[in-house]
Every structure is written in C-alpha cells, then in structure tokens.
Protein backbone atom coordinates (compact mmCIF):
# COMPACT_ATOMS: atom_id res chain seq x y z
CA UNK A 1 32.06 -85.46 202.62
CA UNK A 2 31.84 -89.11 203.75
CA UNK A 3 34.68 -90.89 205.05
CA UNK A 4 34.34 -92.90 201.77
CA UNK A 5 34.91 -89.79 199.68
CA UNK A 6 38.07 -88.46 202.48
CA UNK A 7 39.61 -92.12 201.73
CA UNK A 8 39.81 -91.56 198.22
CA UNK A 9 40.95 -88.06 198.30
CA UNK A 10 44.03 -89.88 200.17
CA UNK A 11 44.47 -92.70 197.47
CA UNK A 12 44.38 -90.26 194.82
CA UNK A 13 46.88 -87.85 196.68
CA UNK A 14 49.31 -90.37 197.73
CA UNK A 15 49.21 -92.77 194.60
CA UNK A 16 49.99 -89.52 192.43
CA UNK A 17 52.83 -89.01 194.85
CA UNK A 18 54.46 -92.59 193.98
CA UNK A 19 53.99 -92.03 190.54
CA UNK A 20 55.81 -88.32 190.87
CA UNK A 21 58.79 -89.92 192.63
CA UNK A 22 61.61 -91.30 190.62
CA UNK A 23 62.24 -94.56 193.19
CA UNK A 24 58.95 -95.82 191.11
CA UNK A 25 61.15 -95.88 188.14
CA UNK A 26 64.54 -97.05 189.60
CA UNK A 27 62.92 -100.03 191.27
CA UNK A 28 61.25 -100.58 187.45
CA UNK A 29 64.69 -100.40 186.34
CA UNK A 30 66.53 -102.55 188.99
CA UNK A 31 63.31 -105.47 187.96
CA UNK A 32 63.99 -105.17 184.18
CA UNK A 33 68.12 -105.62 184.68
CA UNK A 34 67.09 -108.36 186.57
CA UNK A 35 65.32 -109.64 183.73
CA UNK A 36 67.70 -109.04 181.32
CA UNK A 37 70.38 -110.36 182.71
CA UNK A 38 68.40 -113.70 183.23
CA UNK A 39 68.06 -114.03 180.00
CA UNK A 40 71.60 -112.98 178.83
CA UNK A 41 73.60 -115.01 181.48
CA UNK A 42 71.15 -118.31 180.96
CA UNK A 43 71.63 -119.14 177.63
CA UNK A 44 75.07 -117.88 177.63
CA UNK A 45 76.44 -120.08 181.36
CA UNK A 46 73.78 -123.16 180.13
CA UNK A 47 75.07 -126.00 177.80
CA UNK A 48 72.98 -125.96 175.06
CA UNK A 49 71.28 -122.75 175.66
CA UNK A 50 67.55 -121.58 177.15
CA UNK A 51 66.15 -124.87 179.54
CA UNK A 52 64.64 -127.43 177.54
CA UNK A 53 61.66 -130.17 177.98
CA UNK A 54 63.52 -132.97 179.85
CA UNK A 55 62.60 -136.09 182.29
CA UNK A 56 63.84 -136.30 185.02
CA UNK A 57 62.75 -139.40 187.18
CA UNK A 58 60.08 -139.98 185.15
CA UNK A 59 59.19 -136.49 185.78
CA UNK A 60 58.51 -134.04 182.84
CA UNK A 61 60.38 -130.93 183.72
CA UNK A 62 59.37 -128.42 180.85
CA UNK A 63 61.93 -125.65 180.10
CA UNK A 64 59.51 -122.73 179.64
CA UNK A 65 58.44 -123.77 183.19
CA UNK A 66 62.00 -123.52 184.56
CA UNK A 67 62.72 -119.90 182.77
CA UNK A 68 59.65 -118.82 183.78
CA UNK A 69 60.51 -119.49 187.50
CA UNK A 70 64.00 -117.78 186.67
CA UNK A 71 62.33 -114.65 185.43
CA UNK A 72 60.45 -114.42 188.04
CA UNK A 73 62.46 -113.48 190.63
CA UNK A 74 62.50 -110.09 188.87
CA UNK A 75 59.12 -109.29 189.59
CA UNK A 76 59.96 -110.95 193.13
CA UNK A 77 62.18 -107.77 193.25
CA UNK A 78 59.61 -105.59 191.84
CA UNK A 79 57.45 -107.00 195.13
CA UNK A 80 60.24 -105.77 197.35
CA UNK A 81 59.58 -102.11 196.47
CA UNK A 82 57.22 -102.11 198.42
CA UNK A 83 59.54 -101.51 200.99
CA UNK A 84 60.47 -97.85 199.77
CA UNK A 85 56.54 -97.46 199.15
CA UNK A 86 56.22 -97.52 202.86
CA UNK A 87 59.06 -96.55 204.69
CA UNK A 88 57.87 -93.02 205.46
CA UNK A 89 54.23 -93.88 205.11
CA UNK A 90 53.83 -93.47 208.97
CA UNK A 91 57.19 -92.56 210.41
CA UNK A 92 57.36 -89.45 207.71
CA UNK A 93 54.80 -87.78 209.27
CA UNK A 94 56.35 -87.81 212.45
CA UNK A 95 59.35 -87.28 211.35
CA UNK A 96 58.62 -84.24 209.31
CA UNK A 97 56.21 -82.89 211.38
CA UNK A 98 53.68 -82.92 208.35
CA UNK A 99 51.27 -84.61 210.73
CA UNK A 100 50.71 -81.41 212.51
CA UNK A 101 48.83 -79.93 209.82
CA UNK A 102 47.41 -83.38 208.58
CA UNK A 103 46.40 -84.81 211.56
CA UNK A 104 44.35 -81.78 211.89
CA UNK A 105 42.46 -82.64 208.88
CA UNK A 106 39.10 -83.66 209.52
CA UNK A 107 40.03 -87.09 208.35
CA UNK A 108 40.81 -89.91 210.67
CA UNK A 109 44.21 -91.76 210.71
CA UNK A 110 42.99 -94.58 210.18
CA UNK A 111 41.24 -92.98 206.67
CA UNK A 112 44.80 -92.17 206.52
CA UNK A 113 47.00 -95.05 206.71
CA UNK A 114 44.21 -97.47 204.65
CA UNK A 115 44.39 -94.87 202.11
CA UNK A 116 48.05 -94.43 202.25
CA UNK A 117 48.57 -98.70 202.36
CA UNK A 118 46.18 -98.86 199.53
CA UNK A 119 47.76 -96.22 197.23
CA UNK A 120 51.13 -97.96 198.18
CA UNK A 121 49.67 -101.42 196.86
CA UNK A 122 48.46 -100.14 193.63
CA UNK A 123 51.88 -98.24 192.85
CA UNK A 124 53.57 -101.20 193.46
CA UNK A 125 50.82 -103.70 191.67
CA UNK A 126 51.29 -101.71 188.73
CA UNK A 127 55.23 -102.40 188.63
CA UNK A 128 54.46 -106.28 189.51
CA UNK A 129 51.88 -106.05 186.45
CA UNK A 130 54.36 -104.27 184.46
CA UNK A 131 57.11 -107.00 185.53
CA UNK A 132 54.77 -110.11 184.12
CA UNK A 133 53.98 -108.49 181.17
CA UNK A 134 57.81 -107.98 180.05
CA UNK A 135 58.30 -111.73 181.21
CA UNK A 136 55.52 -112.93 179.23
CA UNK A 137 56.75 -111.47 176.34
CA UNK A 138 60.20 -113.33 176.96
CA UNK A 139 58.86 -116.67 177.30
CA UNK A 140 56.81 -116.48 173.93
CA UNK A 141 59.58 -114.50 172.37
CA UNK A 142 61.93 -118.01 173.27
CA UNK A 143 59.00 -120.86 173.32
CA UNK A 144 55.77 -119.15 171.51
CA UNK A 145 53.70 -119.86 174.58
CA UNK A 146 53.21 -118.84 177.93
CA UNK A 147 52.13 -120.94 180.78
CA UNK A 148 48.84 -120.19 182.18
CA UNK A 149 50.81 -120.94 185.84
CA UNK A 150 52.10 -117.29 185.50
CA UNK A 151 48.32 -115.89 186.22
CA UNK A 152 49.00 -117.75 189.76
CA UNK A 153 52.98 -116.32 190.09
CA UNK A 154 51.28 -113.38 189.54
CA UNK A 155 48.39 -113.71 192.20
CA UNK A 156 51.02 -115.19 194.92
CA UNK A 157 53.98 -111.77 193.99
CA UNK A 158 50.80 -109.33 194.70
CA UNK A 159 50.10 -110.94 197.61
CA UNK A 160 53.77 -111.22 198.34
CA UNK A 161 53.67 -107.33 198.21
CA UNK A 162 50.97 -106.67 200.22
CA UNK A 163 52.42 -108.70 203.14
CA UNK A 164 55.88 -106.32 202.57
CA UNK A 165 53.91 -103.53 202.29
CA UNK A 166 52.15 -104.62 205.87
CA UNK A 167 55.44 -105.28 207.59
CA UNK A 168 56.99 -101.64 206.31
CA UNK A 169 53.97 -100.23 207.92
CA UNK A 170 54.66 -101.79 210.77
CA UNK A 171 58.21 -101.14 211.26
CA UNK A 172 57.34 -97.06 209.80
CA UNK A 173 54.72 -96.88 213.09
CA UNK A 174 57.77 -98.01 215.33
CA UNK A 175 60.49 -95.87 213.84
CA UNK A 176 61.35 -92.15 214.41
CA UNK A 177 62.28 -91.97 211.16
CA UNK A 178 62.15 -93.22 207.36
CA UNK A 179 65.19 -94.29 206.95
CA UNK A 180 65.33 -96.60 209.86
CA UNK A 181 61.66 -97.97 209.09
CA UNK A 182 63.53 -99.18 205.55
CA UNK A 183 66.56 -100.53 206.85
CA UNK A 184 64.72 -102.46 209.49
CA UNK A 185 62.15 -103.71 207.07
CA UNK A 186 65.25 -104.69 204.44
CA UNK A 187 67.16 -106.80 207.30
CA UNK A 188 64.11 -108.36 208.61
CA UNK A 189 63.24 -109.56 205.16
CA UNK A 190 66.93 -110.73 203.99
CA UNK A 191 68.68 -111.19 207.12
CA UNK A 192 66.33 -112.47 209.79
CA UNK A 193 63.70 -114.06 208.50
CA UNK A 194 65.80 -115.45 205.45
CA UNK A 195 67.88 -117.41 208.33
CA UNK A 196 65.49 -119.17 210.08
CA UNK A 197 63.78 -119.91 207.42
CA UNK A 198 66.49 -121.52 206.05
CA UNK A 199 67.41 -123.44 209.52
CA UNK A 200 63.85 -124.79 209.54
CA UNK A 201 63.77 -126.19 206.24
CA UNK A 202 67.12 -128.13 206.40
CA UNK A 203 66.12 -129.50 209.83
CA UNK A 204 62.71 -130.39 208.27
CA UNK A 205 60.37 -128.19 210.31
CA UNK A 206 57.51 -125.71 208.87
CA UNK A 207 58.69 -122.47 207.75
CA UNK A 208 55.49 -121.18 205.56
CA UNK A 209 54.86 -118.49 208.84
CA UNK A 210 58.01 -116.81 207.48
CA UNK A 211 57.69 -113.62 205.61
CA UNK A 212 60.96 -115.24 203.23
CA UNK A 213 58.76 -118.11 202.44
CA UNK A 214 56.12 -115.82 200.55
CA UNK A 215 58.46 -114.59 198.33
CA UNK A 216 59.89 -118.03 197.82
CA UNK A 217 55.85 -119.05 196.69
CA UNK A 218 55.92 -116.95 193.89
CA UNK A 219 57.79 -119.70 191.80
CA UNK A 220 55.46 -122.40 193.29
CA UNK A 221 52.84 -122.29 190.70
CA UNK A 222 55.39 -123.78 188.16
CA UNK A 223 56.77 -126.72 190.32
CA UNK A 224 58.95 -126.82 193.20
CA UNK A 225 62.05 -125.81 193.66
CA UNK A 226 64.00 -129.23 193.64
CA UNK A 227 62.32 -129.48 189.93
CA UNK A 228 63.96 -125.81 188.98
CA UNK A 229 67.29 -127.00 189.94
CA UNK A 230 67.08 -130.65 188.43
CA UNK A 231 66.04 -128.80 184.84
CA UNK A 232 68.84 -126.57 184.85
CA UNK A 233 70.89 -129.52 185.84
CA UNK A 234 71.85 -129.49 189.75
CA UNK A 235 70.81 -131.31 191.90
CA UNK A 236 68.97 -134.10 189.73
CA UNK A 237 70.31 -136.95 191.97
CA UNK A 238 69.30 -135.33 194.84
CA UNK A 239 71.41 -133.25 196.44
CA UNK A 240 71.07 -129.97 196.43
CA UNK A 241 73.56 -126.98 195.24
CA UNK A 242 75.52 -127.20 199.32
CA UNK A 243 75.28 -131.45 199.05
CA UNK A 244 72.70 -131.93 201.38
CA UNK A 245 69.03 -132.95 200.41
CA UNK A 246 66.94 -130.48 199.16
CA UNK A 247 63.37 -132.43 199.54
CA UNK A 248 63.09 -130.65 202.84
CA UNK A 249 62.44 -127.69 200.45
CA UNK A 250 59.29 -129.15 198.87
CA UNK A 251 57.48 -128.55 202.46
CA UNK A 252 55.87 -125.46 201.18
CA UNK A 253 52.71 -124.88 199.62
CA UNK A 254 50.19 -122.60 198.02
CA UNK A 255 47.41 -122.82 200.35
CA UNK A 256 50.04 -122.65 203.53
CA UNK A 257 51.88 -119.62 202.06
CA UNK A 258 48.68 -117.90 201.38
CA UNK A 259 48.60 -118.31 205.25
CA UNK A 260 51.53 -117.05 206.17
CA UNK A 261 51.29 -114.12 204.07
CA UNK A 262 47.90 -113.11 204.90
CA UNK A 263 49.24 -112.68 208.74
CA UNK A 264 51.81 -110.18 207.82
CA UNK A 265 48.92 -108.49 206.03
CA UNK A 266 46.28 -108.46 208.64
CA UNK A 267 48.74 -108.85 211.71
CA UNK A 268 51.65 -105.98 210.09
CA UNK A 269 48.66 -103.46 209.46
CA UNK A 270 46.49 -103.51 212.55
CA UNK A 271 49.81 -103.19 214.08
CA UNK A 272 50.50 -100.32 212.48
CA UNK A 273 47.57 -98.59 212.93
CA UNK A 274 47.07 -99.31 216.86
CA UNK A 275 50.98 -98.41 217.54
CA UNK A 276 50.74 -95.02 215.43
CA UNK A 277 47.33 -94.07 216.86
CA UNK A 278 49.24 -93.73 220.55
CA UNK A 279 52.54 -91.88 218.96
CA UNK A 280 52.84 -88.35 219.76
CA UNK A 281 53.85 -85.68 217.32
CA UNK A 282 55.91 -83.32 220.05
C-alpha cells in the first residue's frame, strides 16, 4: 500500500470519527442560535426593522450587505470549531497511550497528522458550508437576493479555519493533554491575540499577522467595518461605539489577511509536526 493509499485510510478513519462525535452537532447548534438570534434581536433592537439601503457620506451602504456581515459571525463561530477538531489530534495520542499501538503502524506520523489535519478541515468545512447555506437562505428570505460577496466570506471563514485548525495542532503537539491543548488554543485566540490586536489598531499600527484579524476578514468582502456600524447607525460621524475613531480599523485587507492566515497554516503545522516527531510516548 502506498503512502497515498495509508493517508487516506487516515482521512477516512478520522473524518468518520468527527462525524460519530456529537461536538460536530453542538458546535452546528451553537452556529445556528447564533444565527437565529441575529435575526430575532436585529429587527426587533433596530428602528425600523432589518438594515436598509442608505448613504452615508455619499457612500451607498446596502442593508443586505450589513446583515450579511451580521450573520456571519455565525459561521465565524462555526470556524472556531475547529478548535475541538484538534485538541486531541496530537496530544490524545500521548495522552491515551493510543500511540503505542498506532505509532507502530507501518504508517508514518507525518501520514498521520496530514491525514488527521485534513479530515479535521473537511469536518469543519462541511459545518462552515452548512453555516452559508442557512445564511443565504436568510438574506433572500428578507431581500430576495444574495450578494455574490458571500462566495468570498466564505473563501476567507475556510481559510480562517484552517489557520485555527493549524494553531490547535500546534498547541495539541505541546500539551500533555487535550484538554489543555483546547484551553490554550481558546485563550490564545480570544484573550491574547484579541488584545494586541486591538492595541495595534487604535494606535494605528499593522495587526493583519494576528490570528484575531483572520477571523475579523471574514466580513471584509462586504465592506469594512466602519461601513457595518454606520448602516446600523453608530458611528456614522465617526466615532466609533468607545468614542474614539474607528478608521484605524479600515487598515486591514484581503490580500494582507490572506497573509497572515496562511502563516498560522504553514508556520502552526510544520510546528506541529517537527515538535511531536521528538515527543516520547513513556
């Protein structure tokens, strides 16, 4: 058998295995309240209802654009499951002791952890996927059309995912254990990075090399973010939601996030693979 045909063995085996587990369906859950409570608390908090075409500064701000970028940080969420994809991916092993009878497999670990990474990104594709397609529906439910902008949400959230997925790895190669591999990857995510990303954009310095600014990209393809908040009516002479300016903001781009996110990807999993080749099981 080649290594080709051991690598998907492992895909098969361990994308079966997310599908089995029920945290596939709780993070599908956790997305979908998200969703749904977007579009209860919108129309219900907003004067007038569901965002609506408006200028602003001479600026066309459409209001399927700005729901659309609302929505989407459900699927954002969706992209964060690939935390709980992951967590064990390496460190279980260990931590188990399964590895004694798989690293005697005549597969190599690195067959291993692409195939493991891999069956993680599909599991968690398919709930991103899943996430767009209930969104979709929304927006032409409300405004009978969908922008063709959520093709590159979509794009950016995948990639999104495969940089968390990365980074999990990562932190699963230097953990004893599952559990810490999550929490770790959870407080670098919403704690750490969040914070200096947020430093660096109000003091006007680059912040697209922060893993927080992918996720933040996601809603990109539908305008910036000083545009979402001036067409649900904050911000429009300005200042942001805390007073201060919120141009700094506008900073990040496509190309530049792409960037950012695709050294988490390459950087996280090489990682991951060199640091768990030298771990040993006793």
């Amino acid at each position: 058998m080649s290594e080709f045909d051991k690598l998907r063995v492992v895909i098969g085996y361990e994308f079966l295995k997310h599908i089995r587990r029920r945290r596939l369906y709780i993070i599908m859950a956790i997305a979908l309240l998200a969703e749904a409570l977007a579009l209860i608390l919108v129309p219900t908090l907003m004067t007038g209802g569901f965002p609506k075409d408006q200028i602003v500064g001479g600026v066309v701000i459409k209001g399927v654009m700005v729901m659309a970028m609302i929505l989407t940080f459900g699927a954002s969420l969706a992209a964060i499951g690939s935390v709980f994809f992951a967590g064990d991916a390496i460190a279980g092993e260990f931590e188990s002791k399964t590895g004694f009878i798989l690293f005697t497999n005549p597969v190599k670990k690195t067959t291993l952890w692409v195939g493991k990474y891999l069956a993680g990104f599909l599991a968690v594709g398919l709930l991103i996927i899943f996430t767009y397609v209930v969104m979709a529906i929304a927006l032409v439910i409300i405004y009978h059309e969908v922008p063709v902008q959520i093709f590159g949400s979509l794009g950016l959230c995948l990639l999104y995912a495969a940089a968390v997925l990365s980074l999990t790895f990562l932190f699963s190669a230097l953990s004893k254990g599952s559990m810490g591999a999550t929490v770790m990857t959870l407080l670098f995510l919403f704690i750490v990075s969040q914070i200096v990303e947020s430093i660096l954009a109000f003091t006007d310095n680059p912040y697209w090399f922060m893993i927080s600014a992918g996720g933040d990209s996601v809603t990109l393809p539908y305008g910036s973010l000083l545009q979402l908040m001036q067409g649900l009516g904050i911000g429009g002479g300005g200042g942001g939601p805390f007073g201060g300016d919120m141009s700094s903001f506008g900073a990040l781009t496509i190309p530049l996030a792409i960037w950012g996110m695709l050294i988490y990807i390459v950087g996280g999993f090489v990682g991951a693979v060199l640091i768990s080749r030298r771990r040993q099981l006793a």
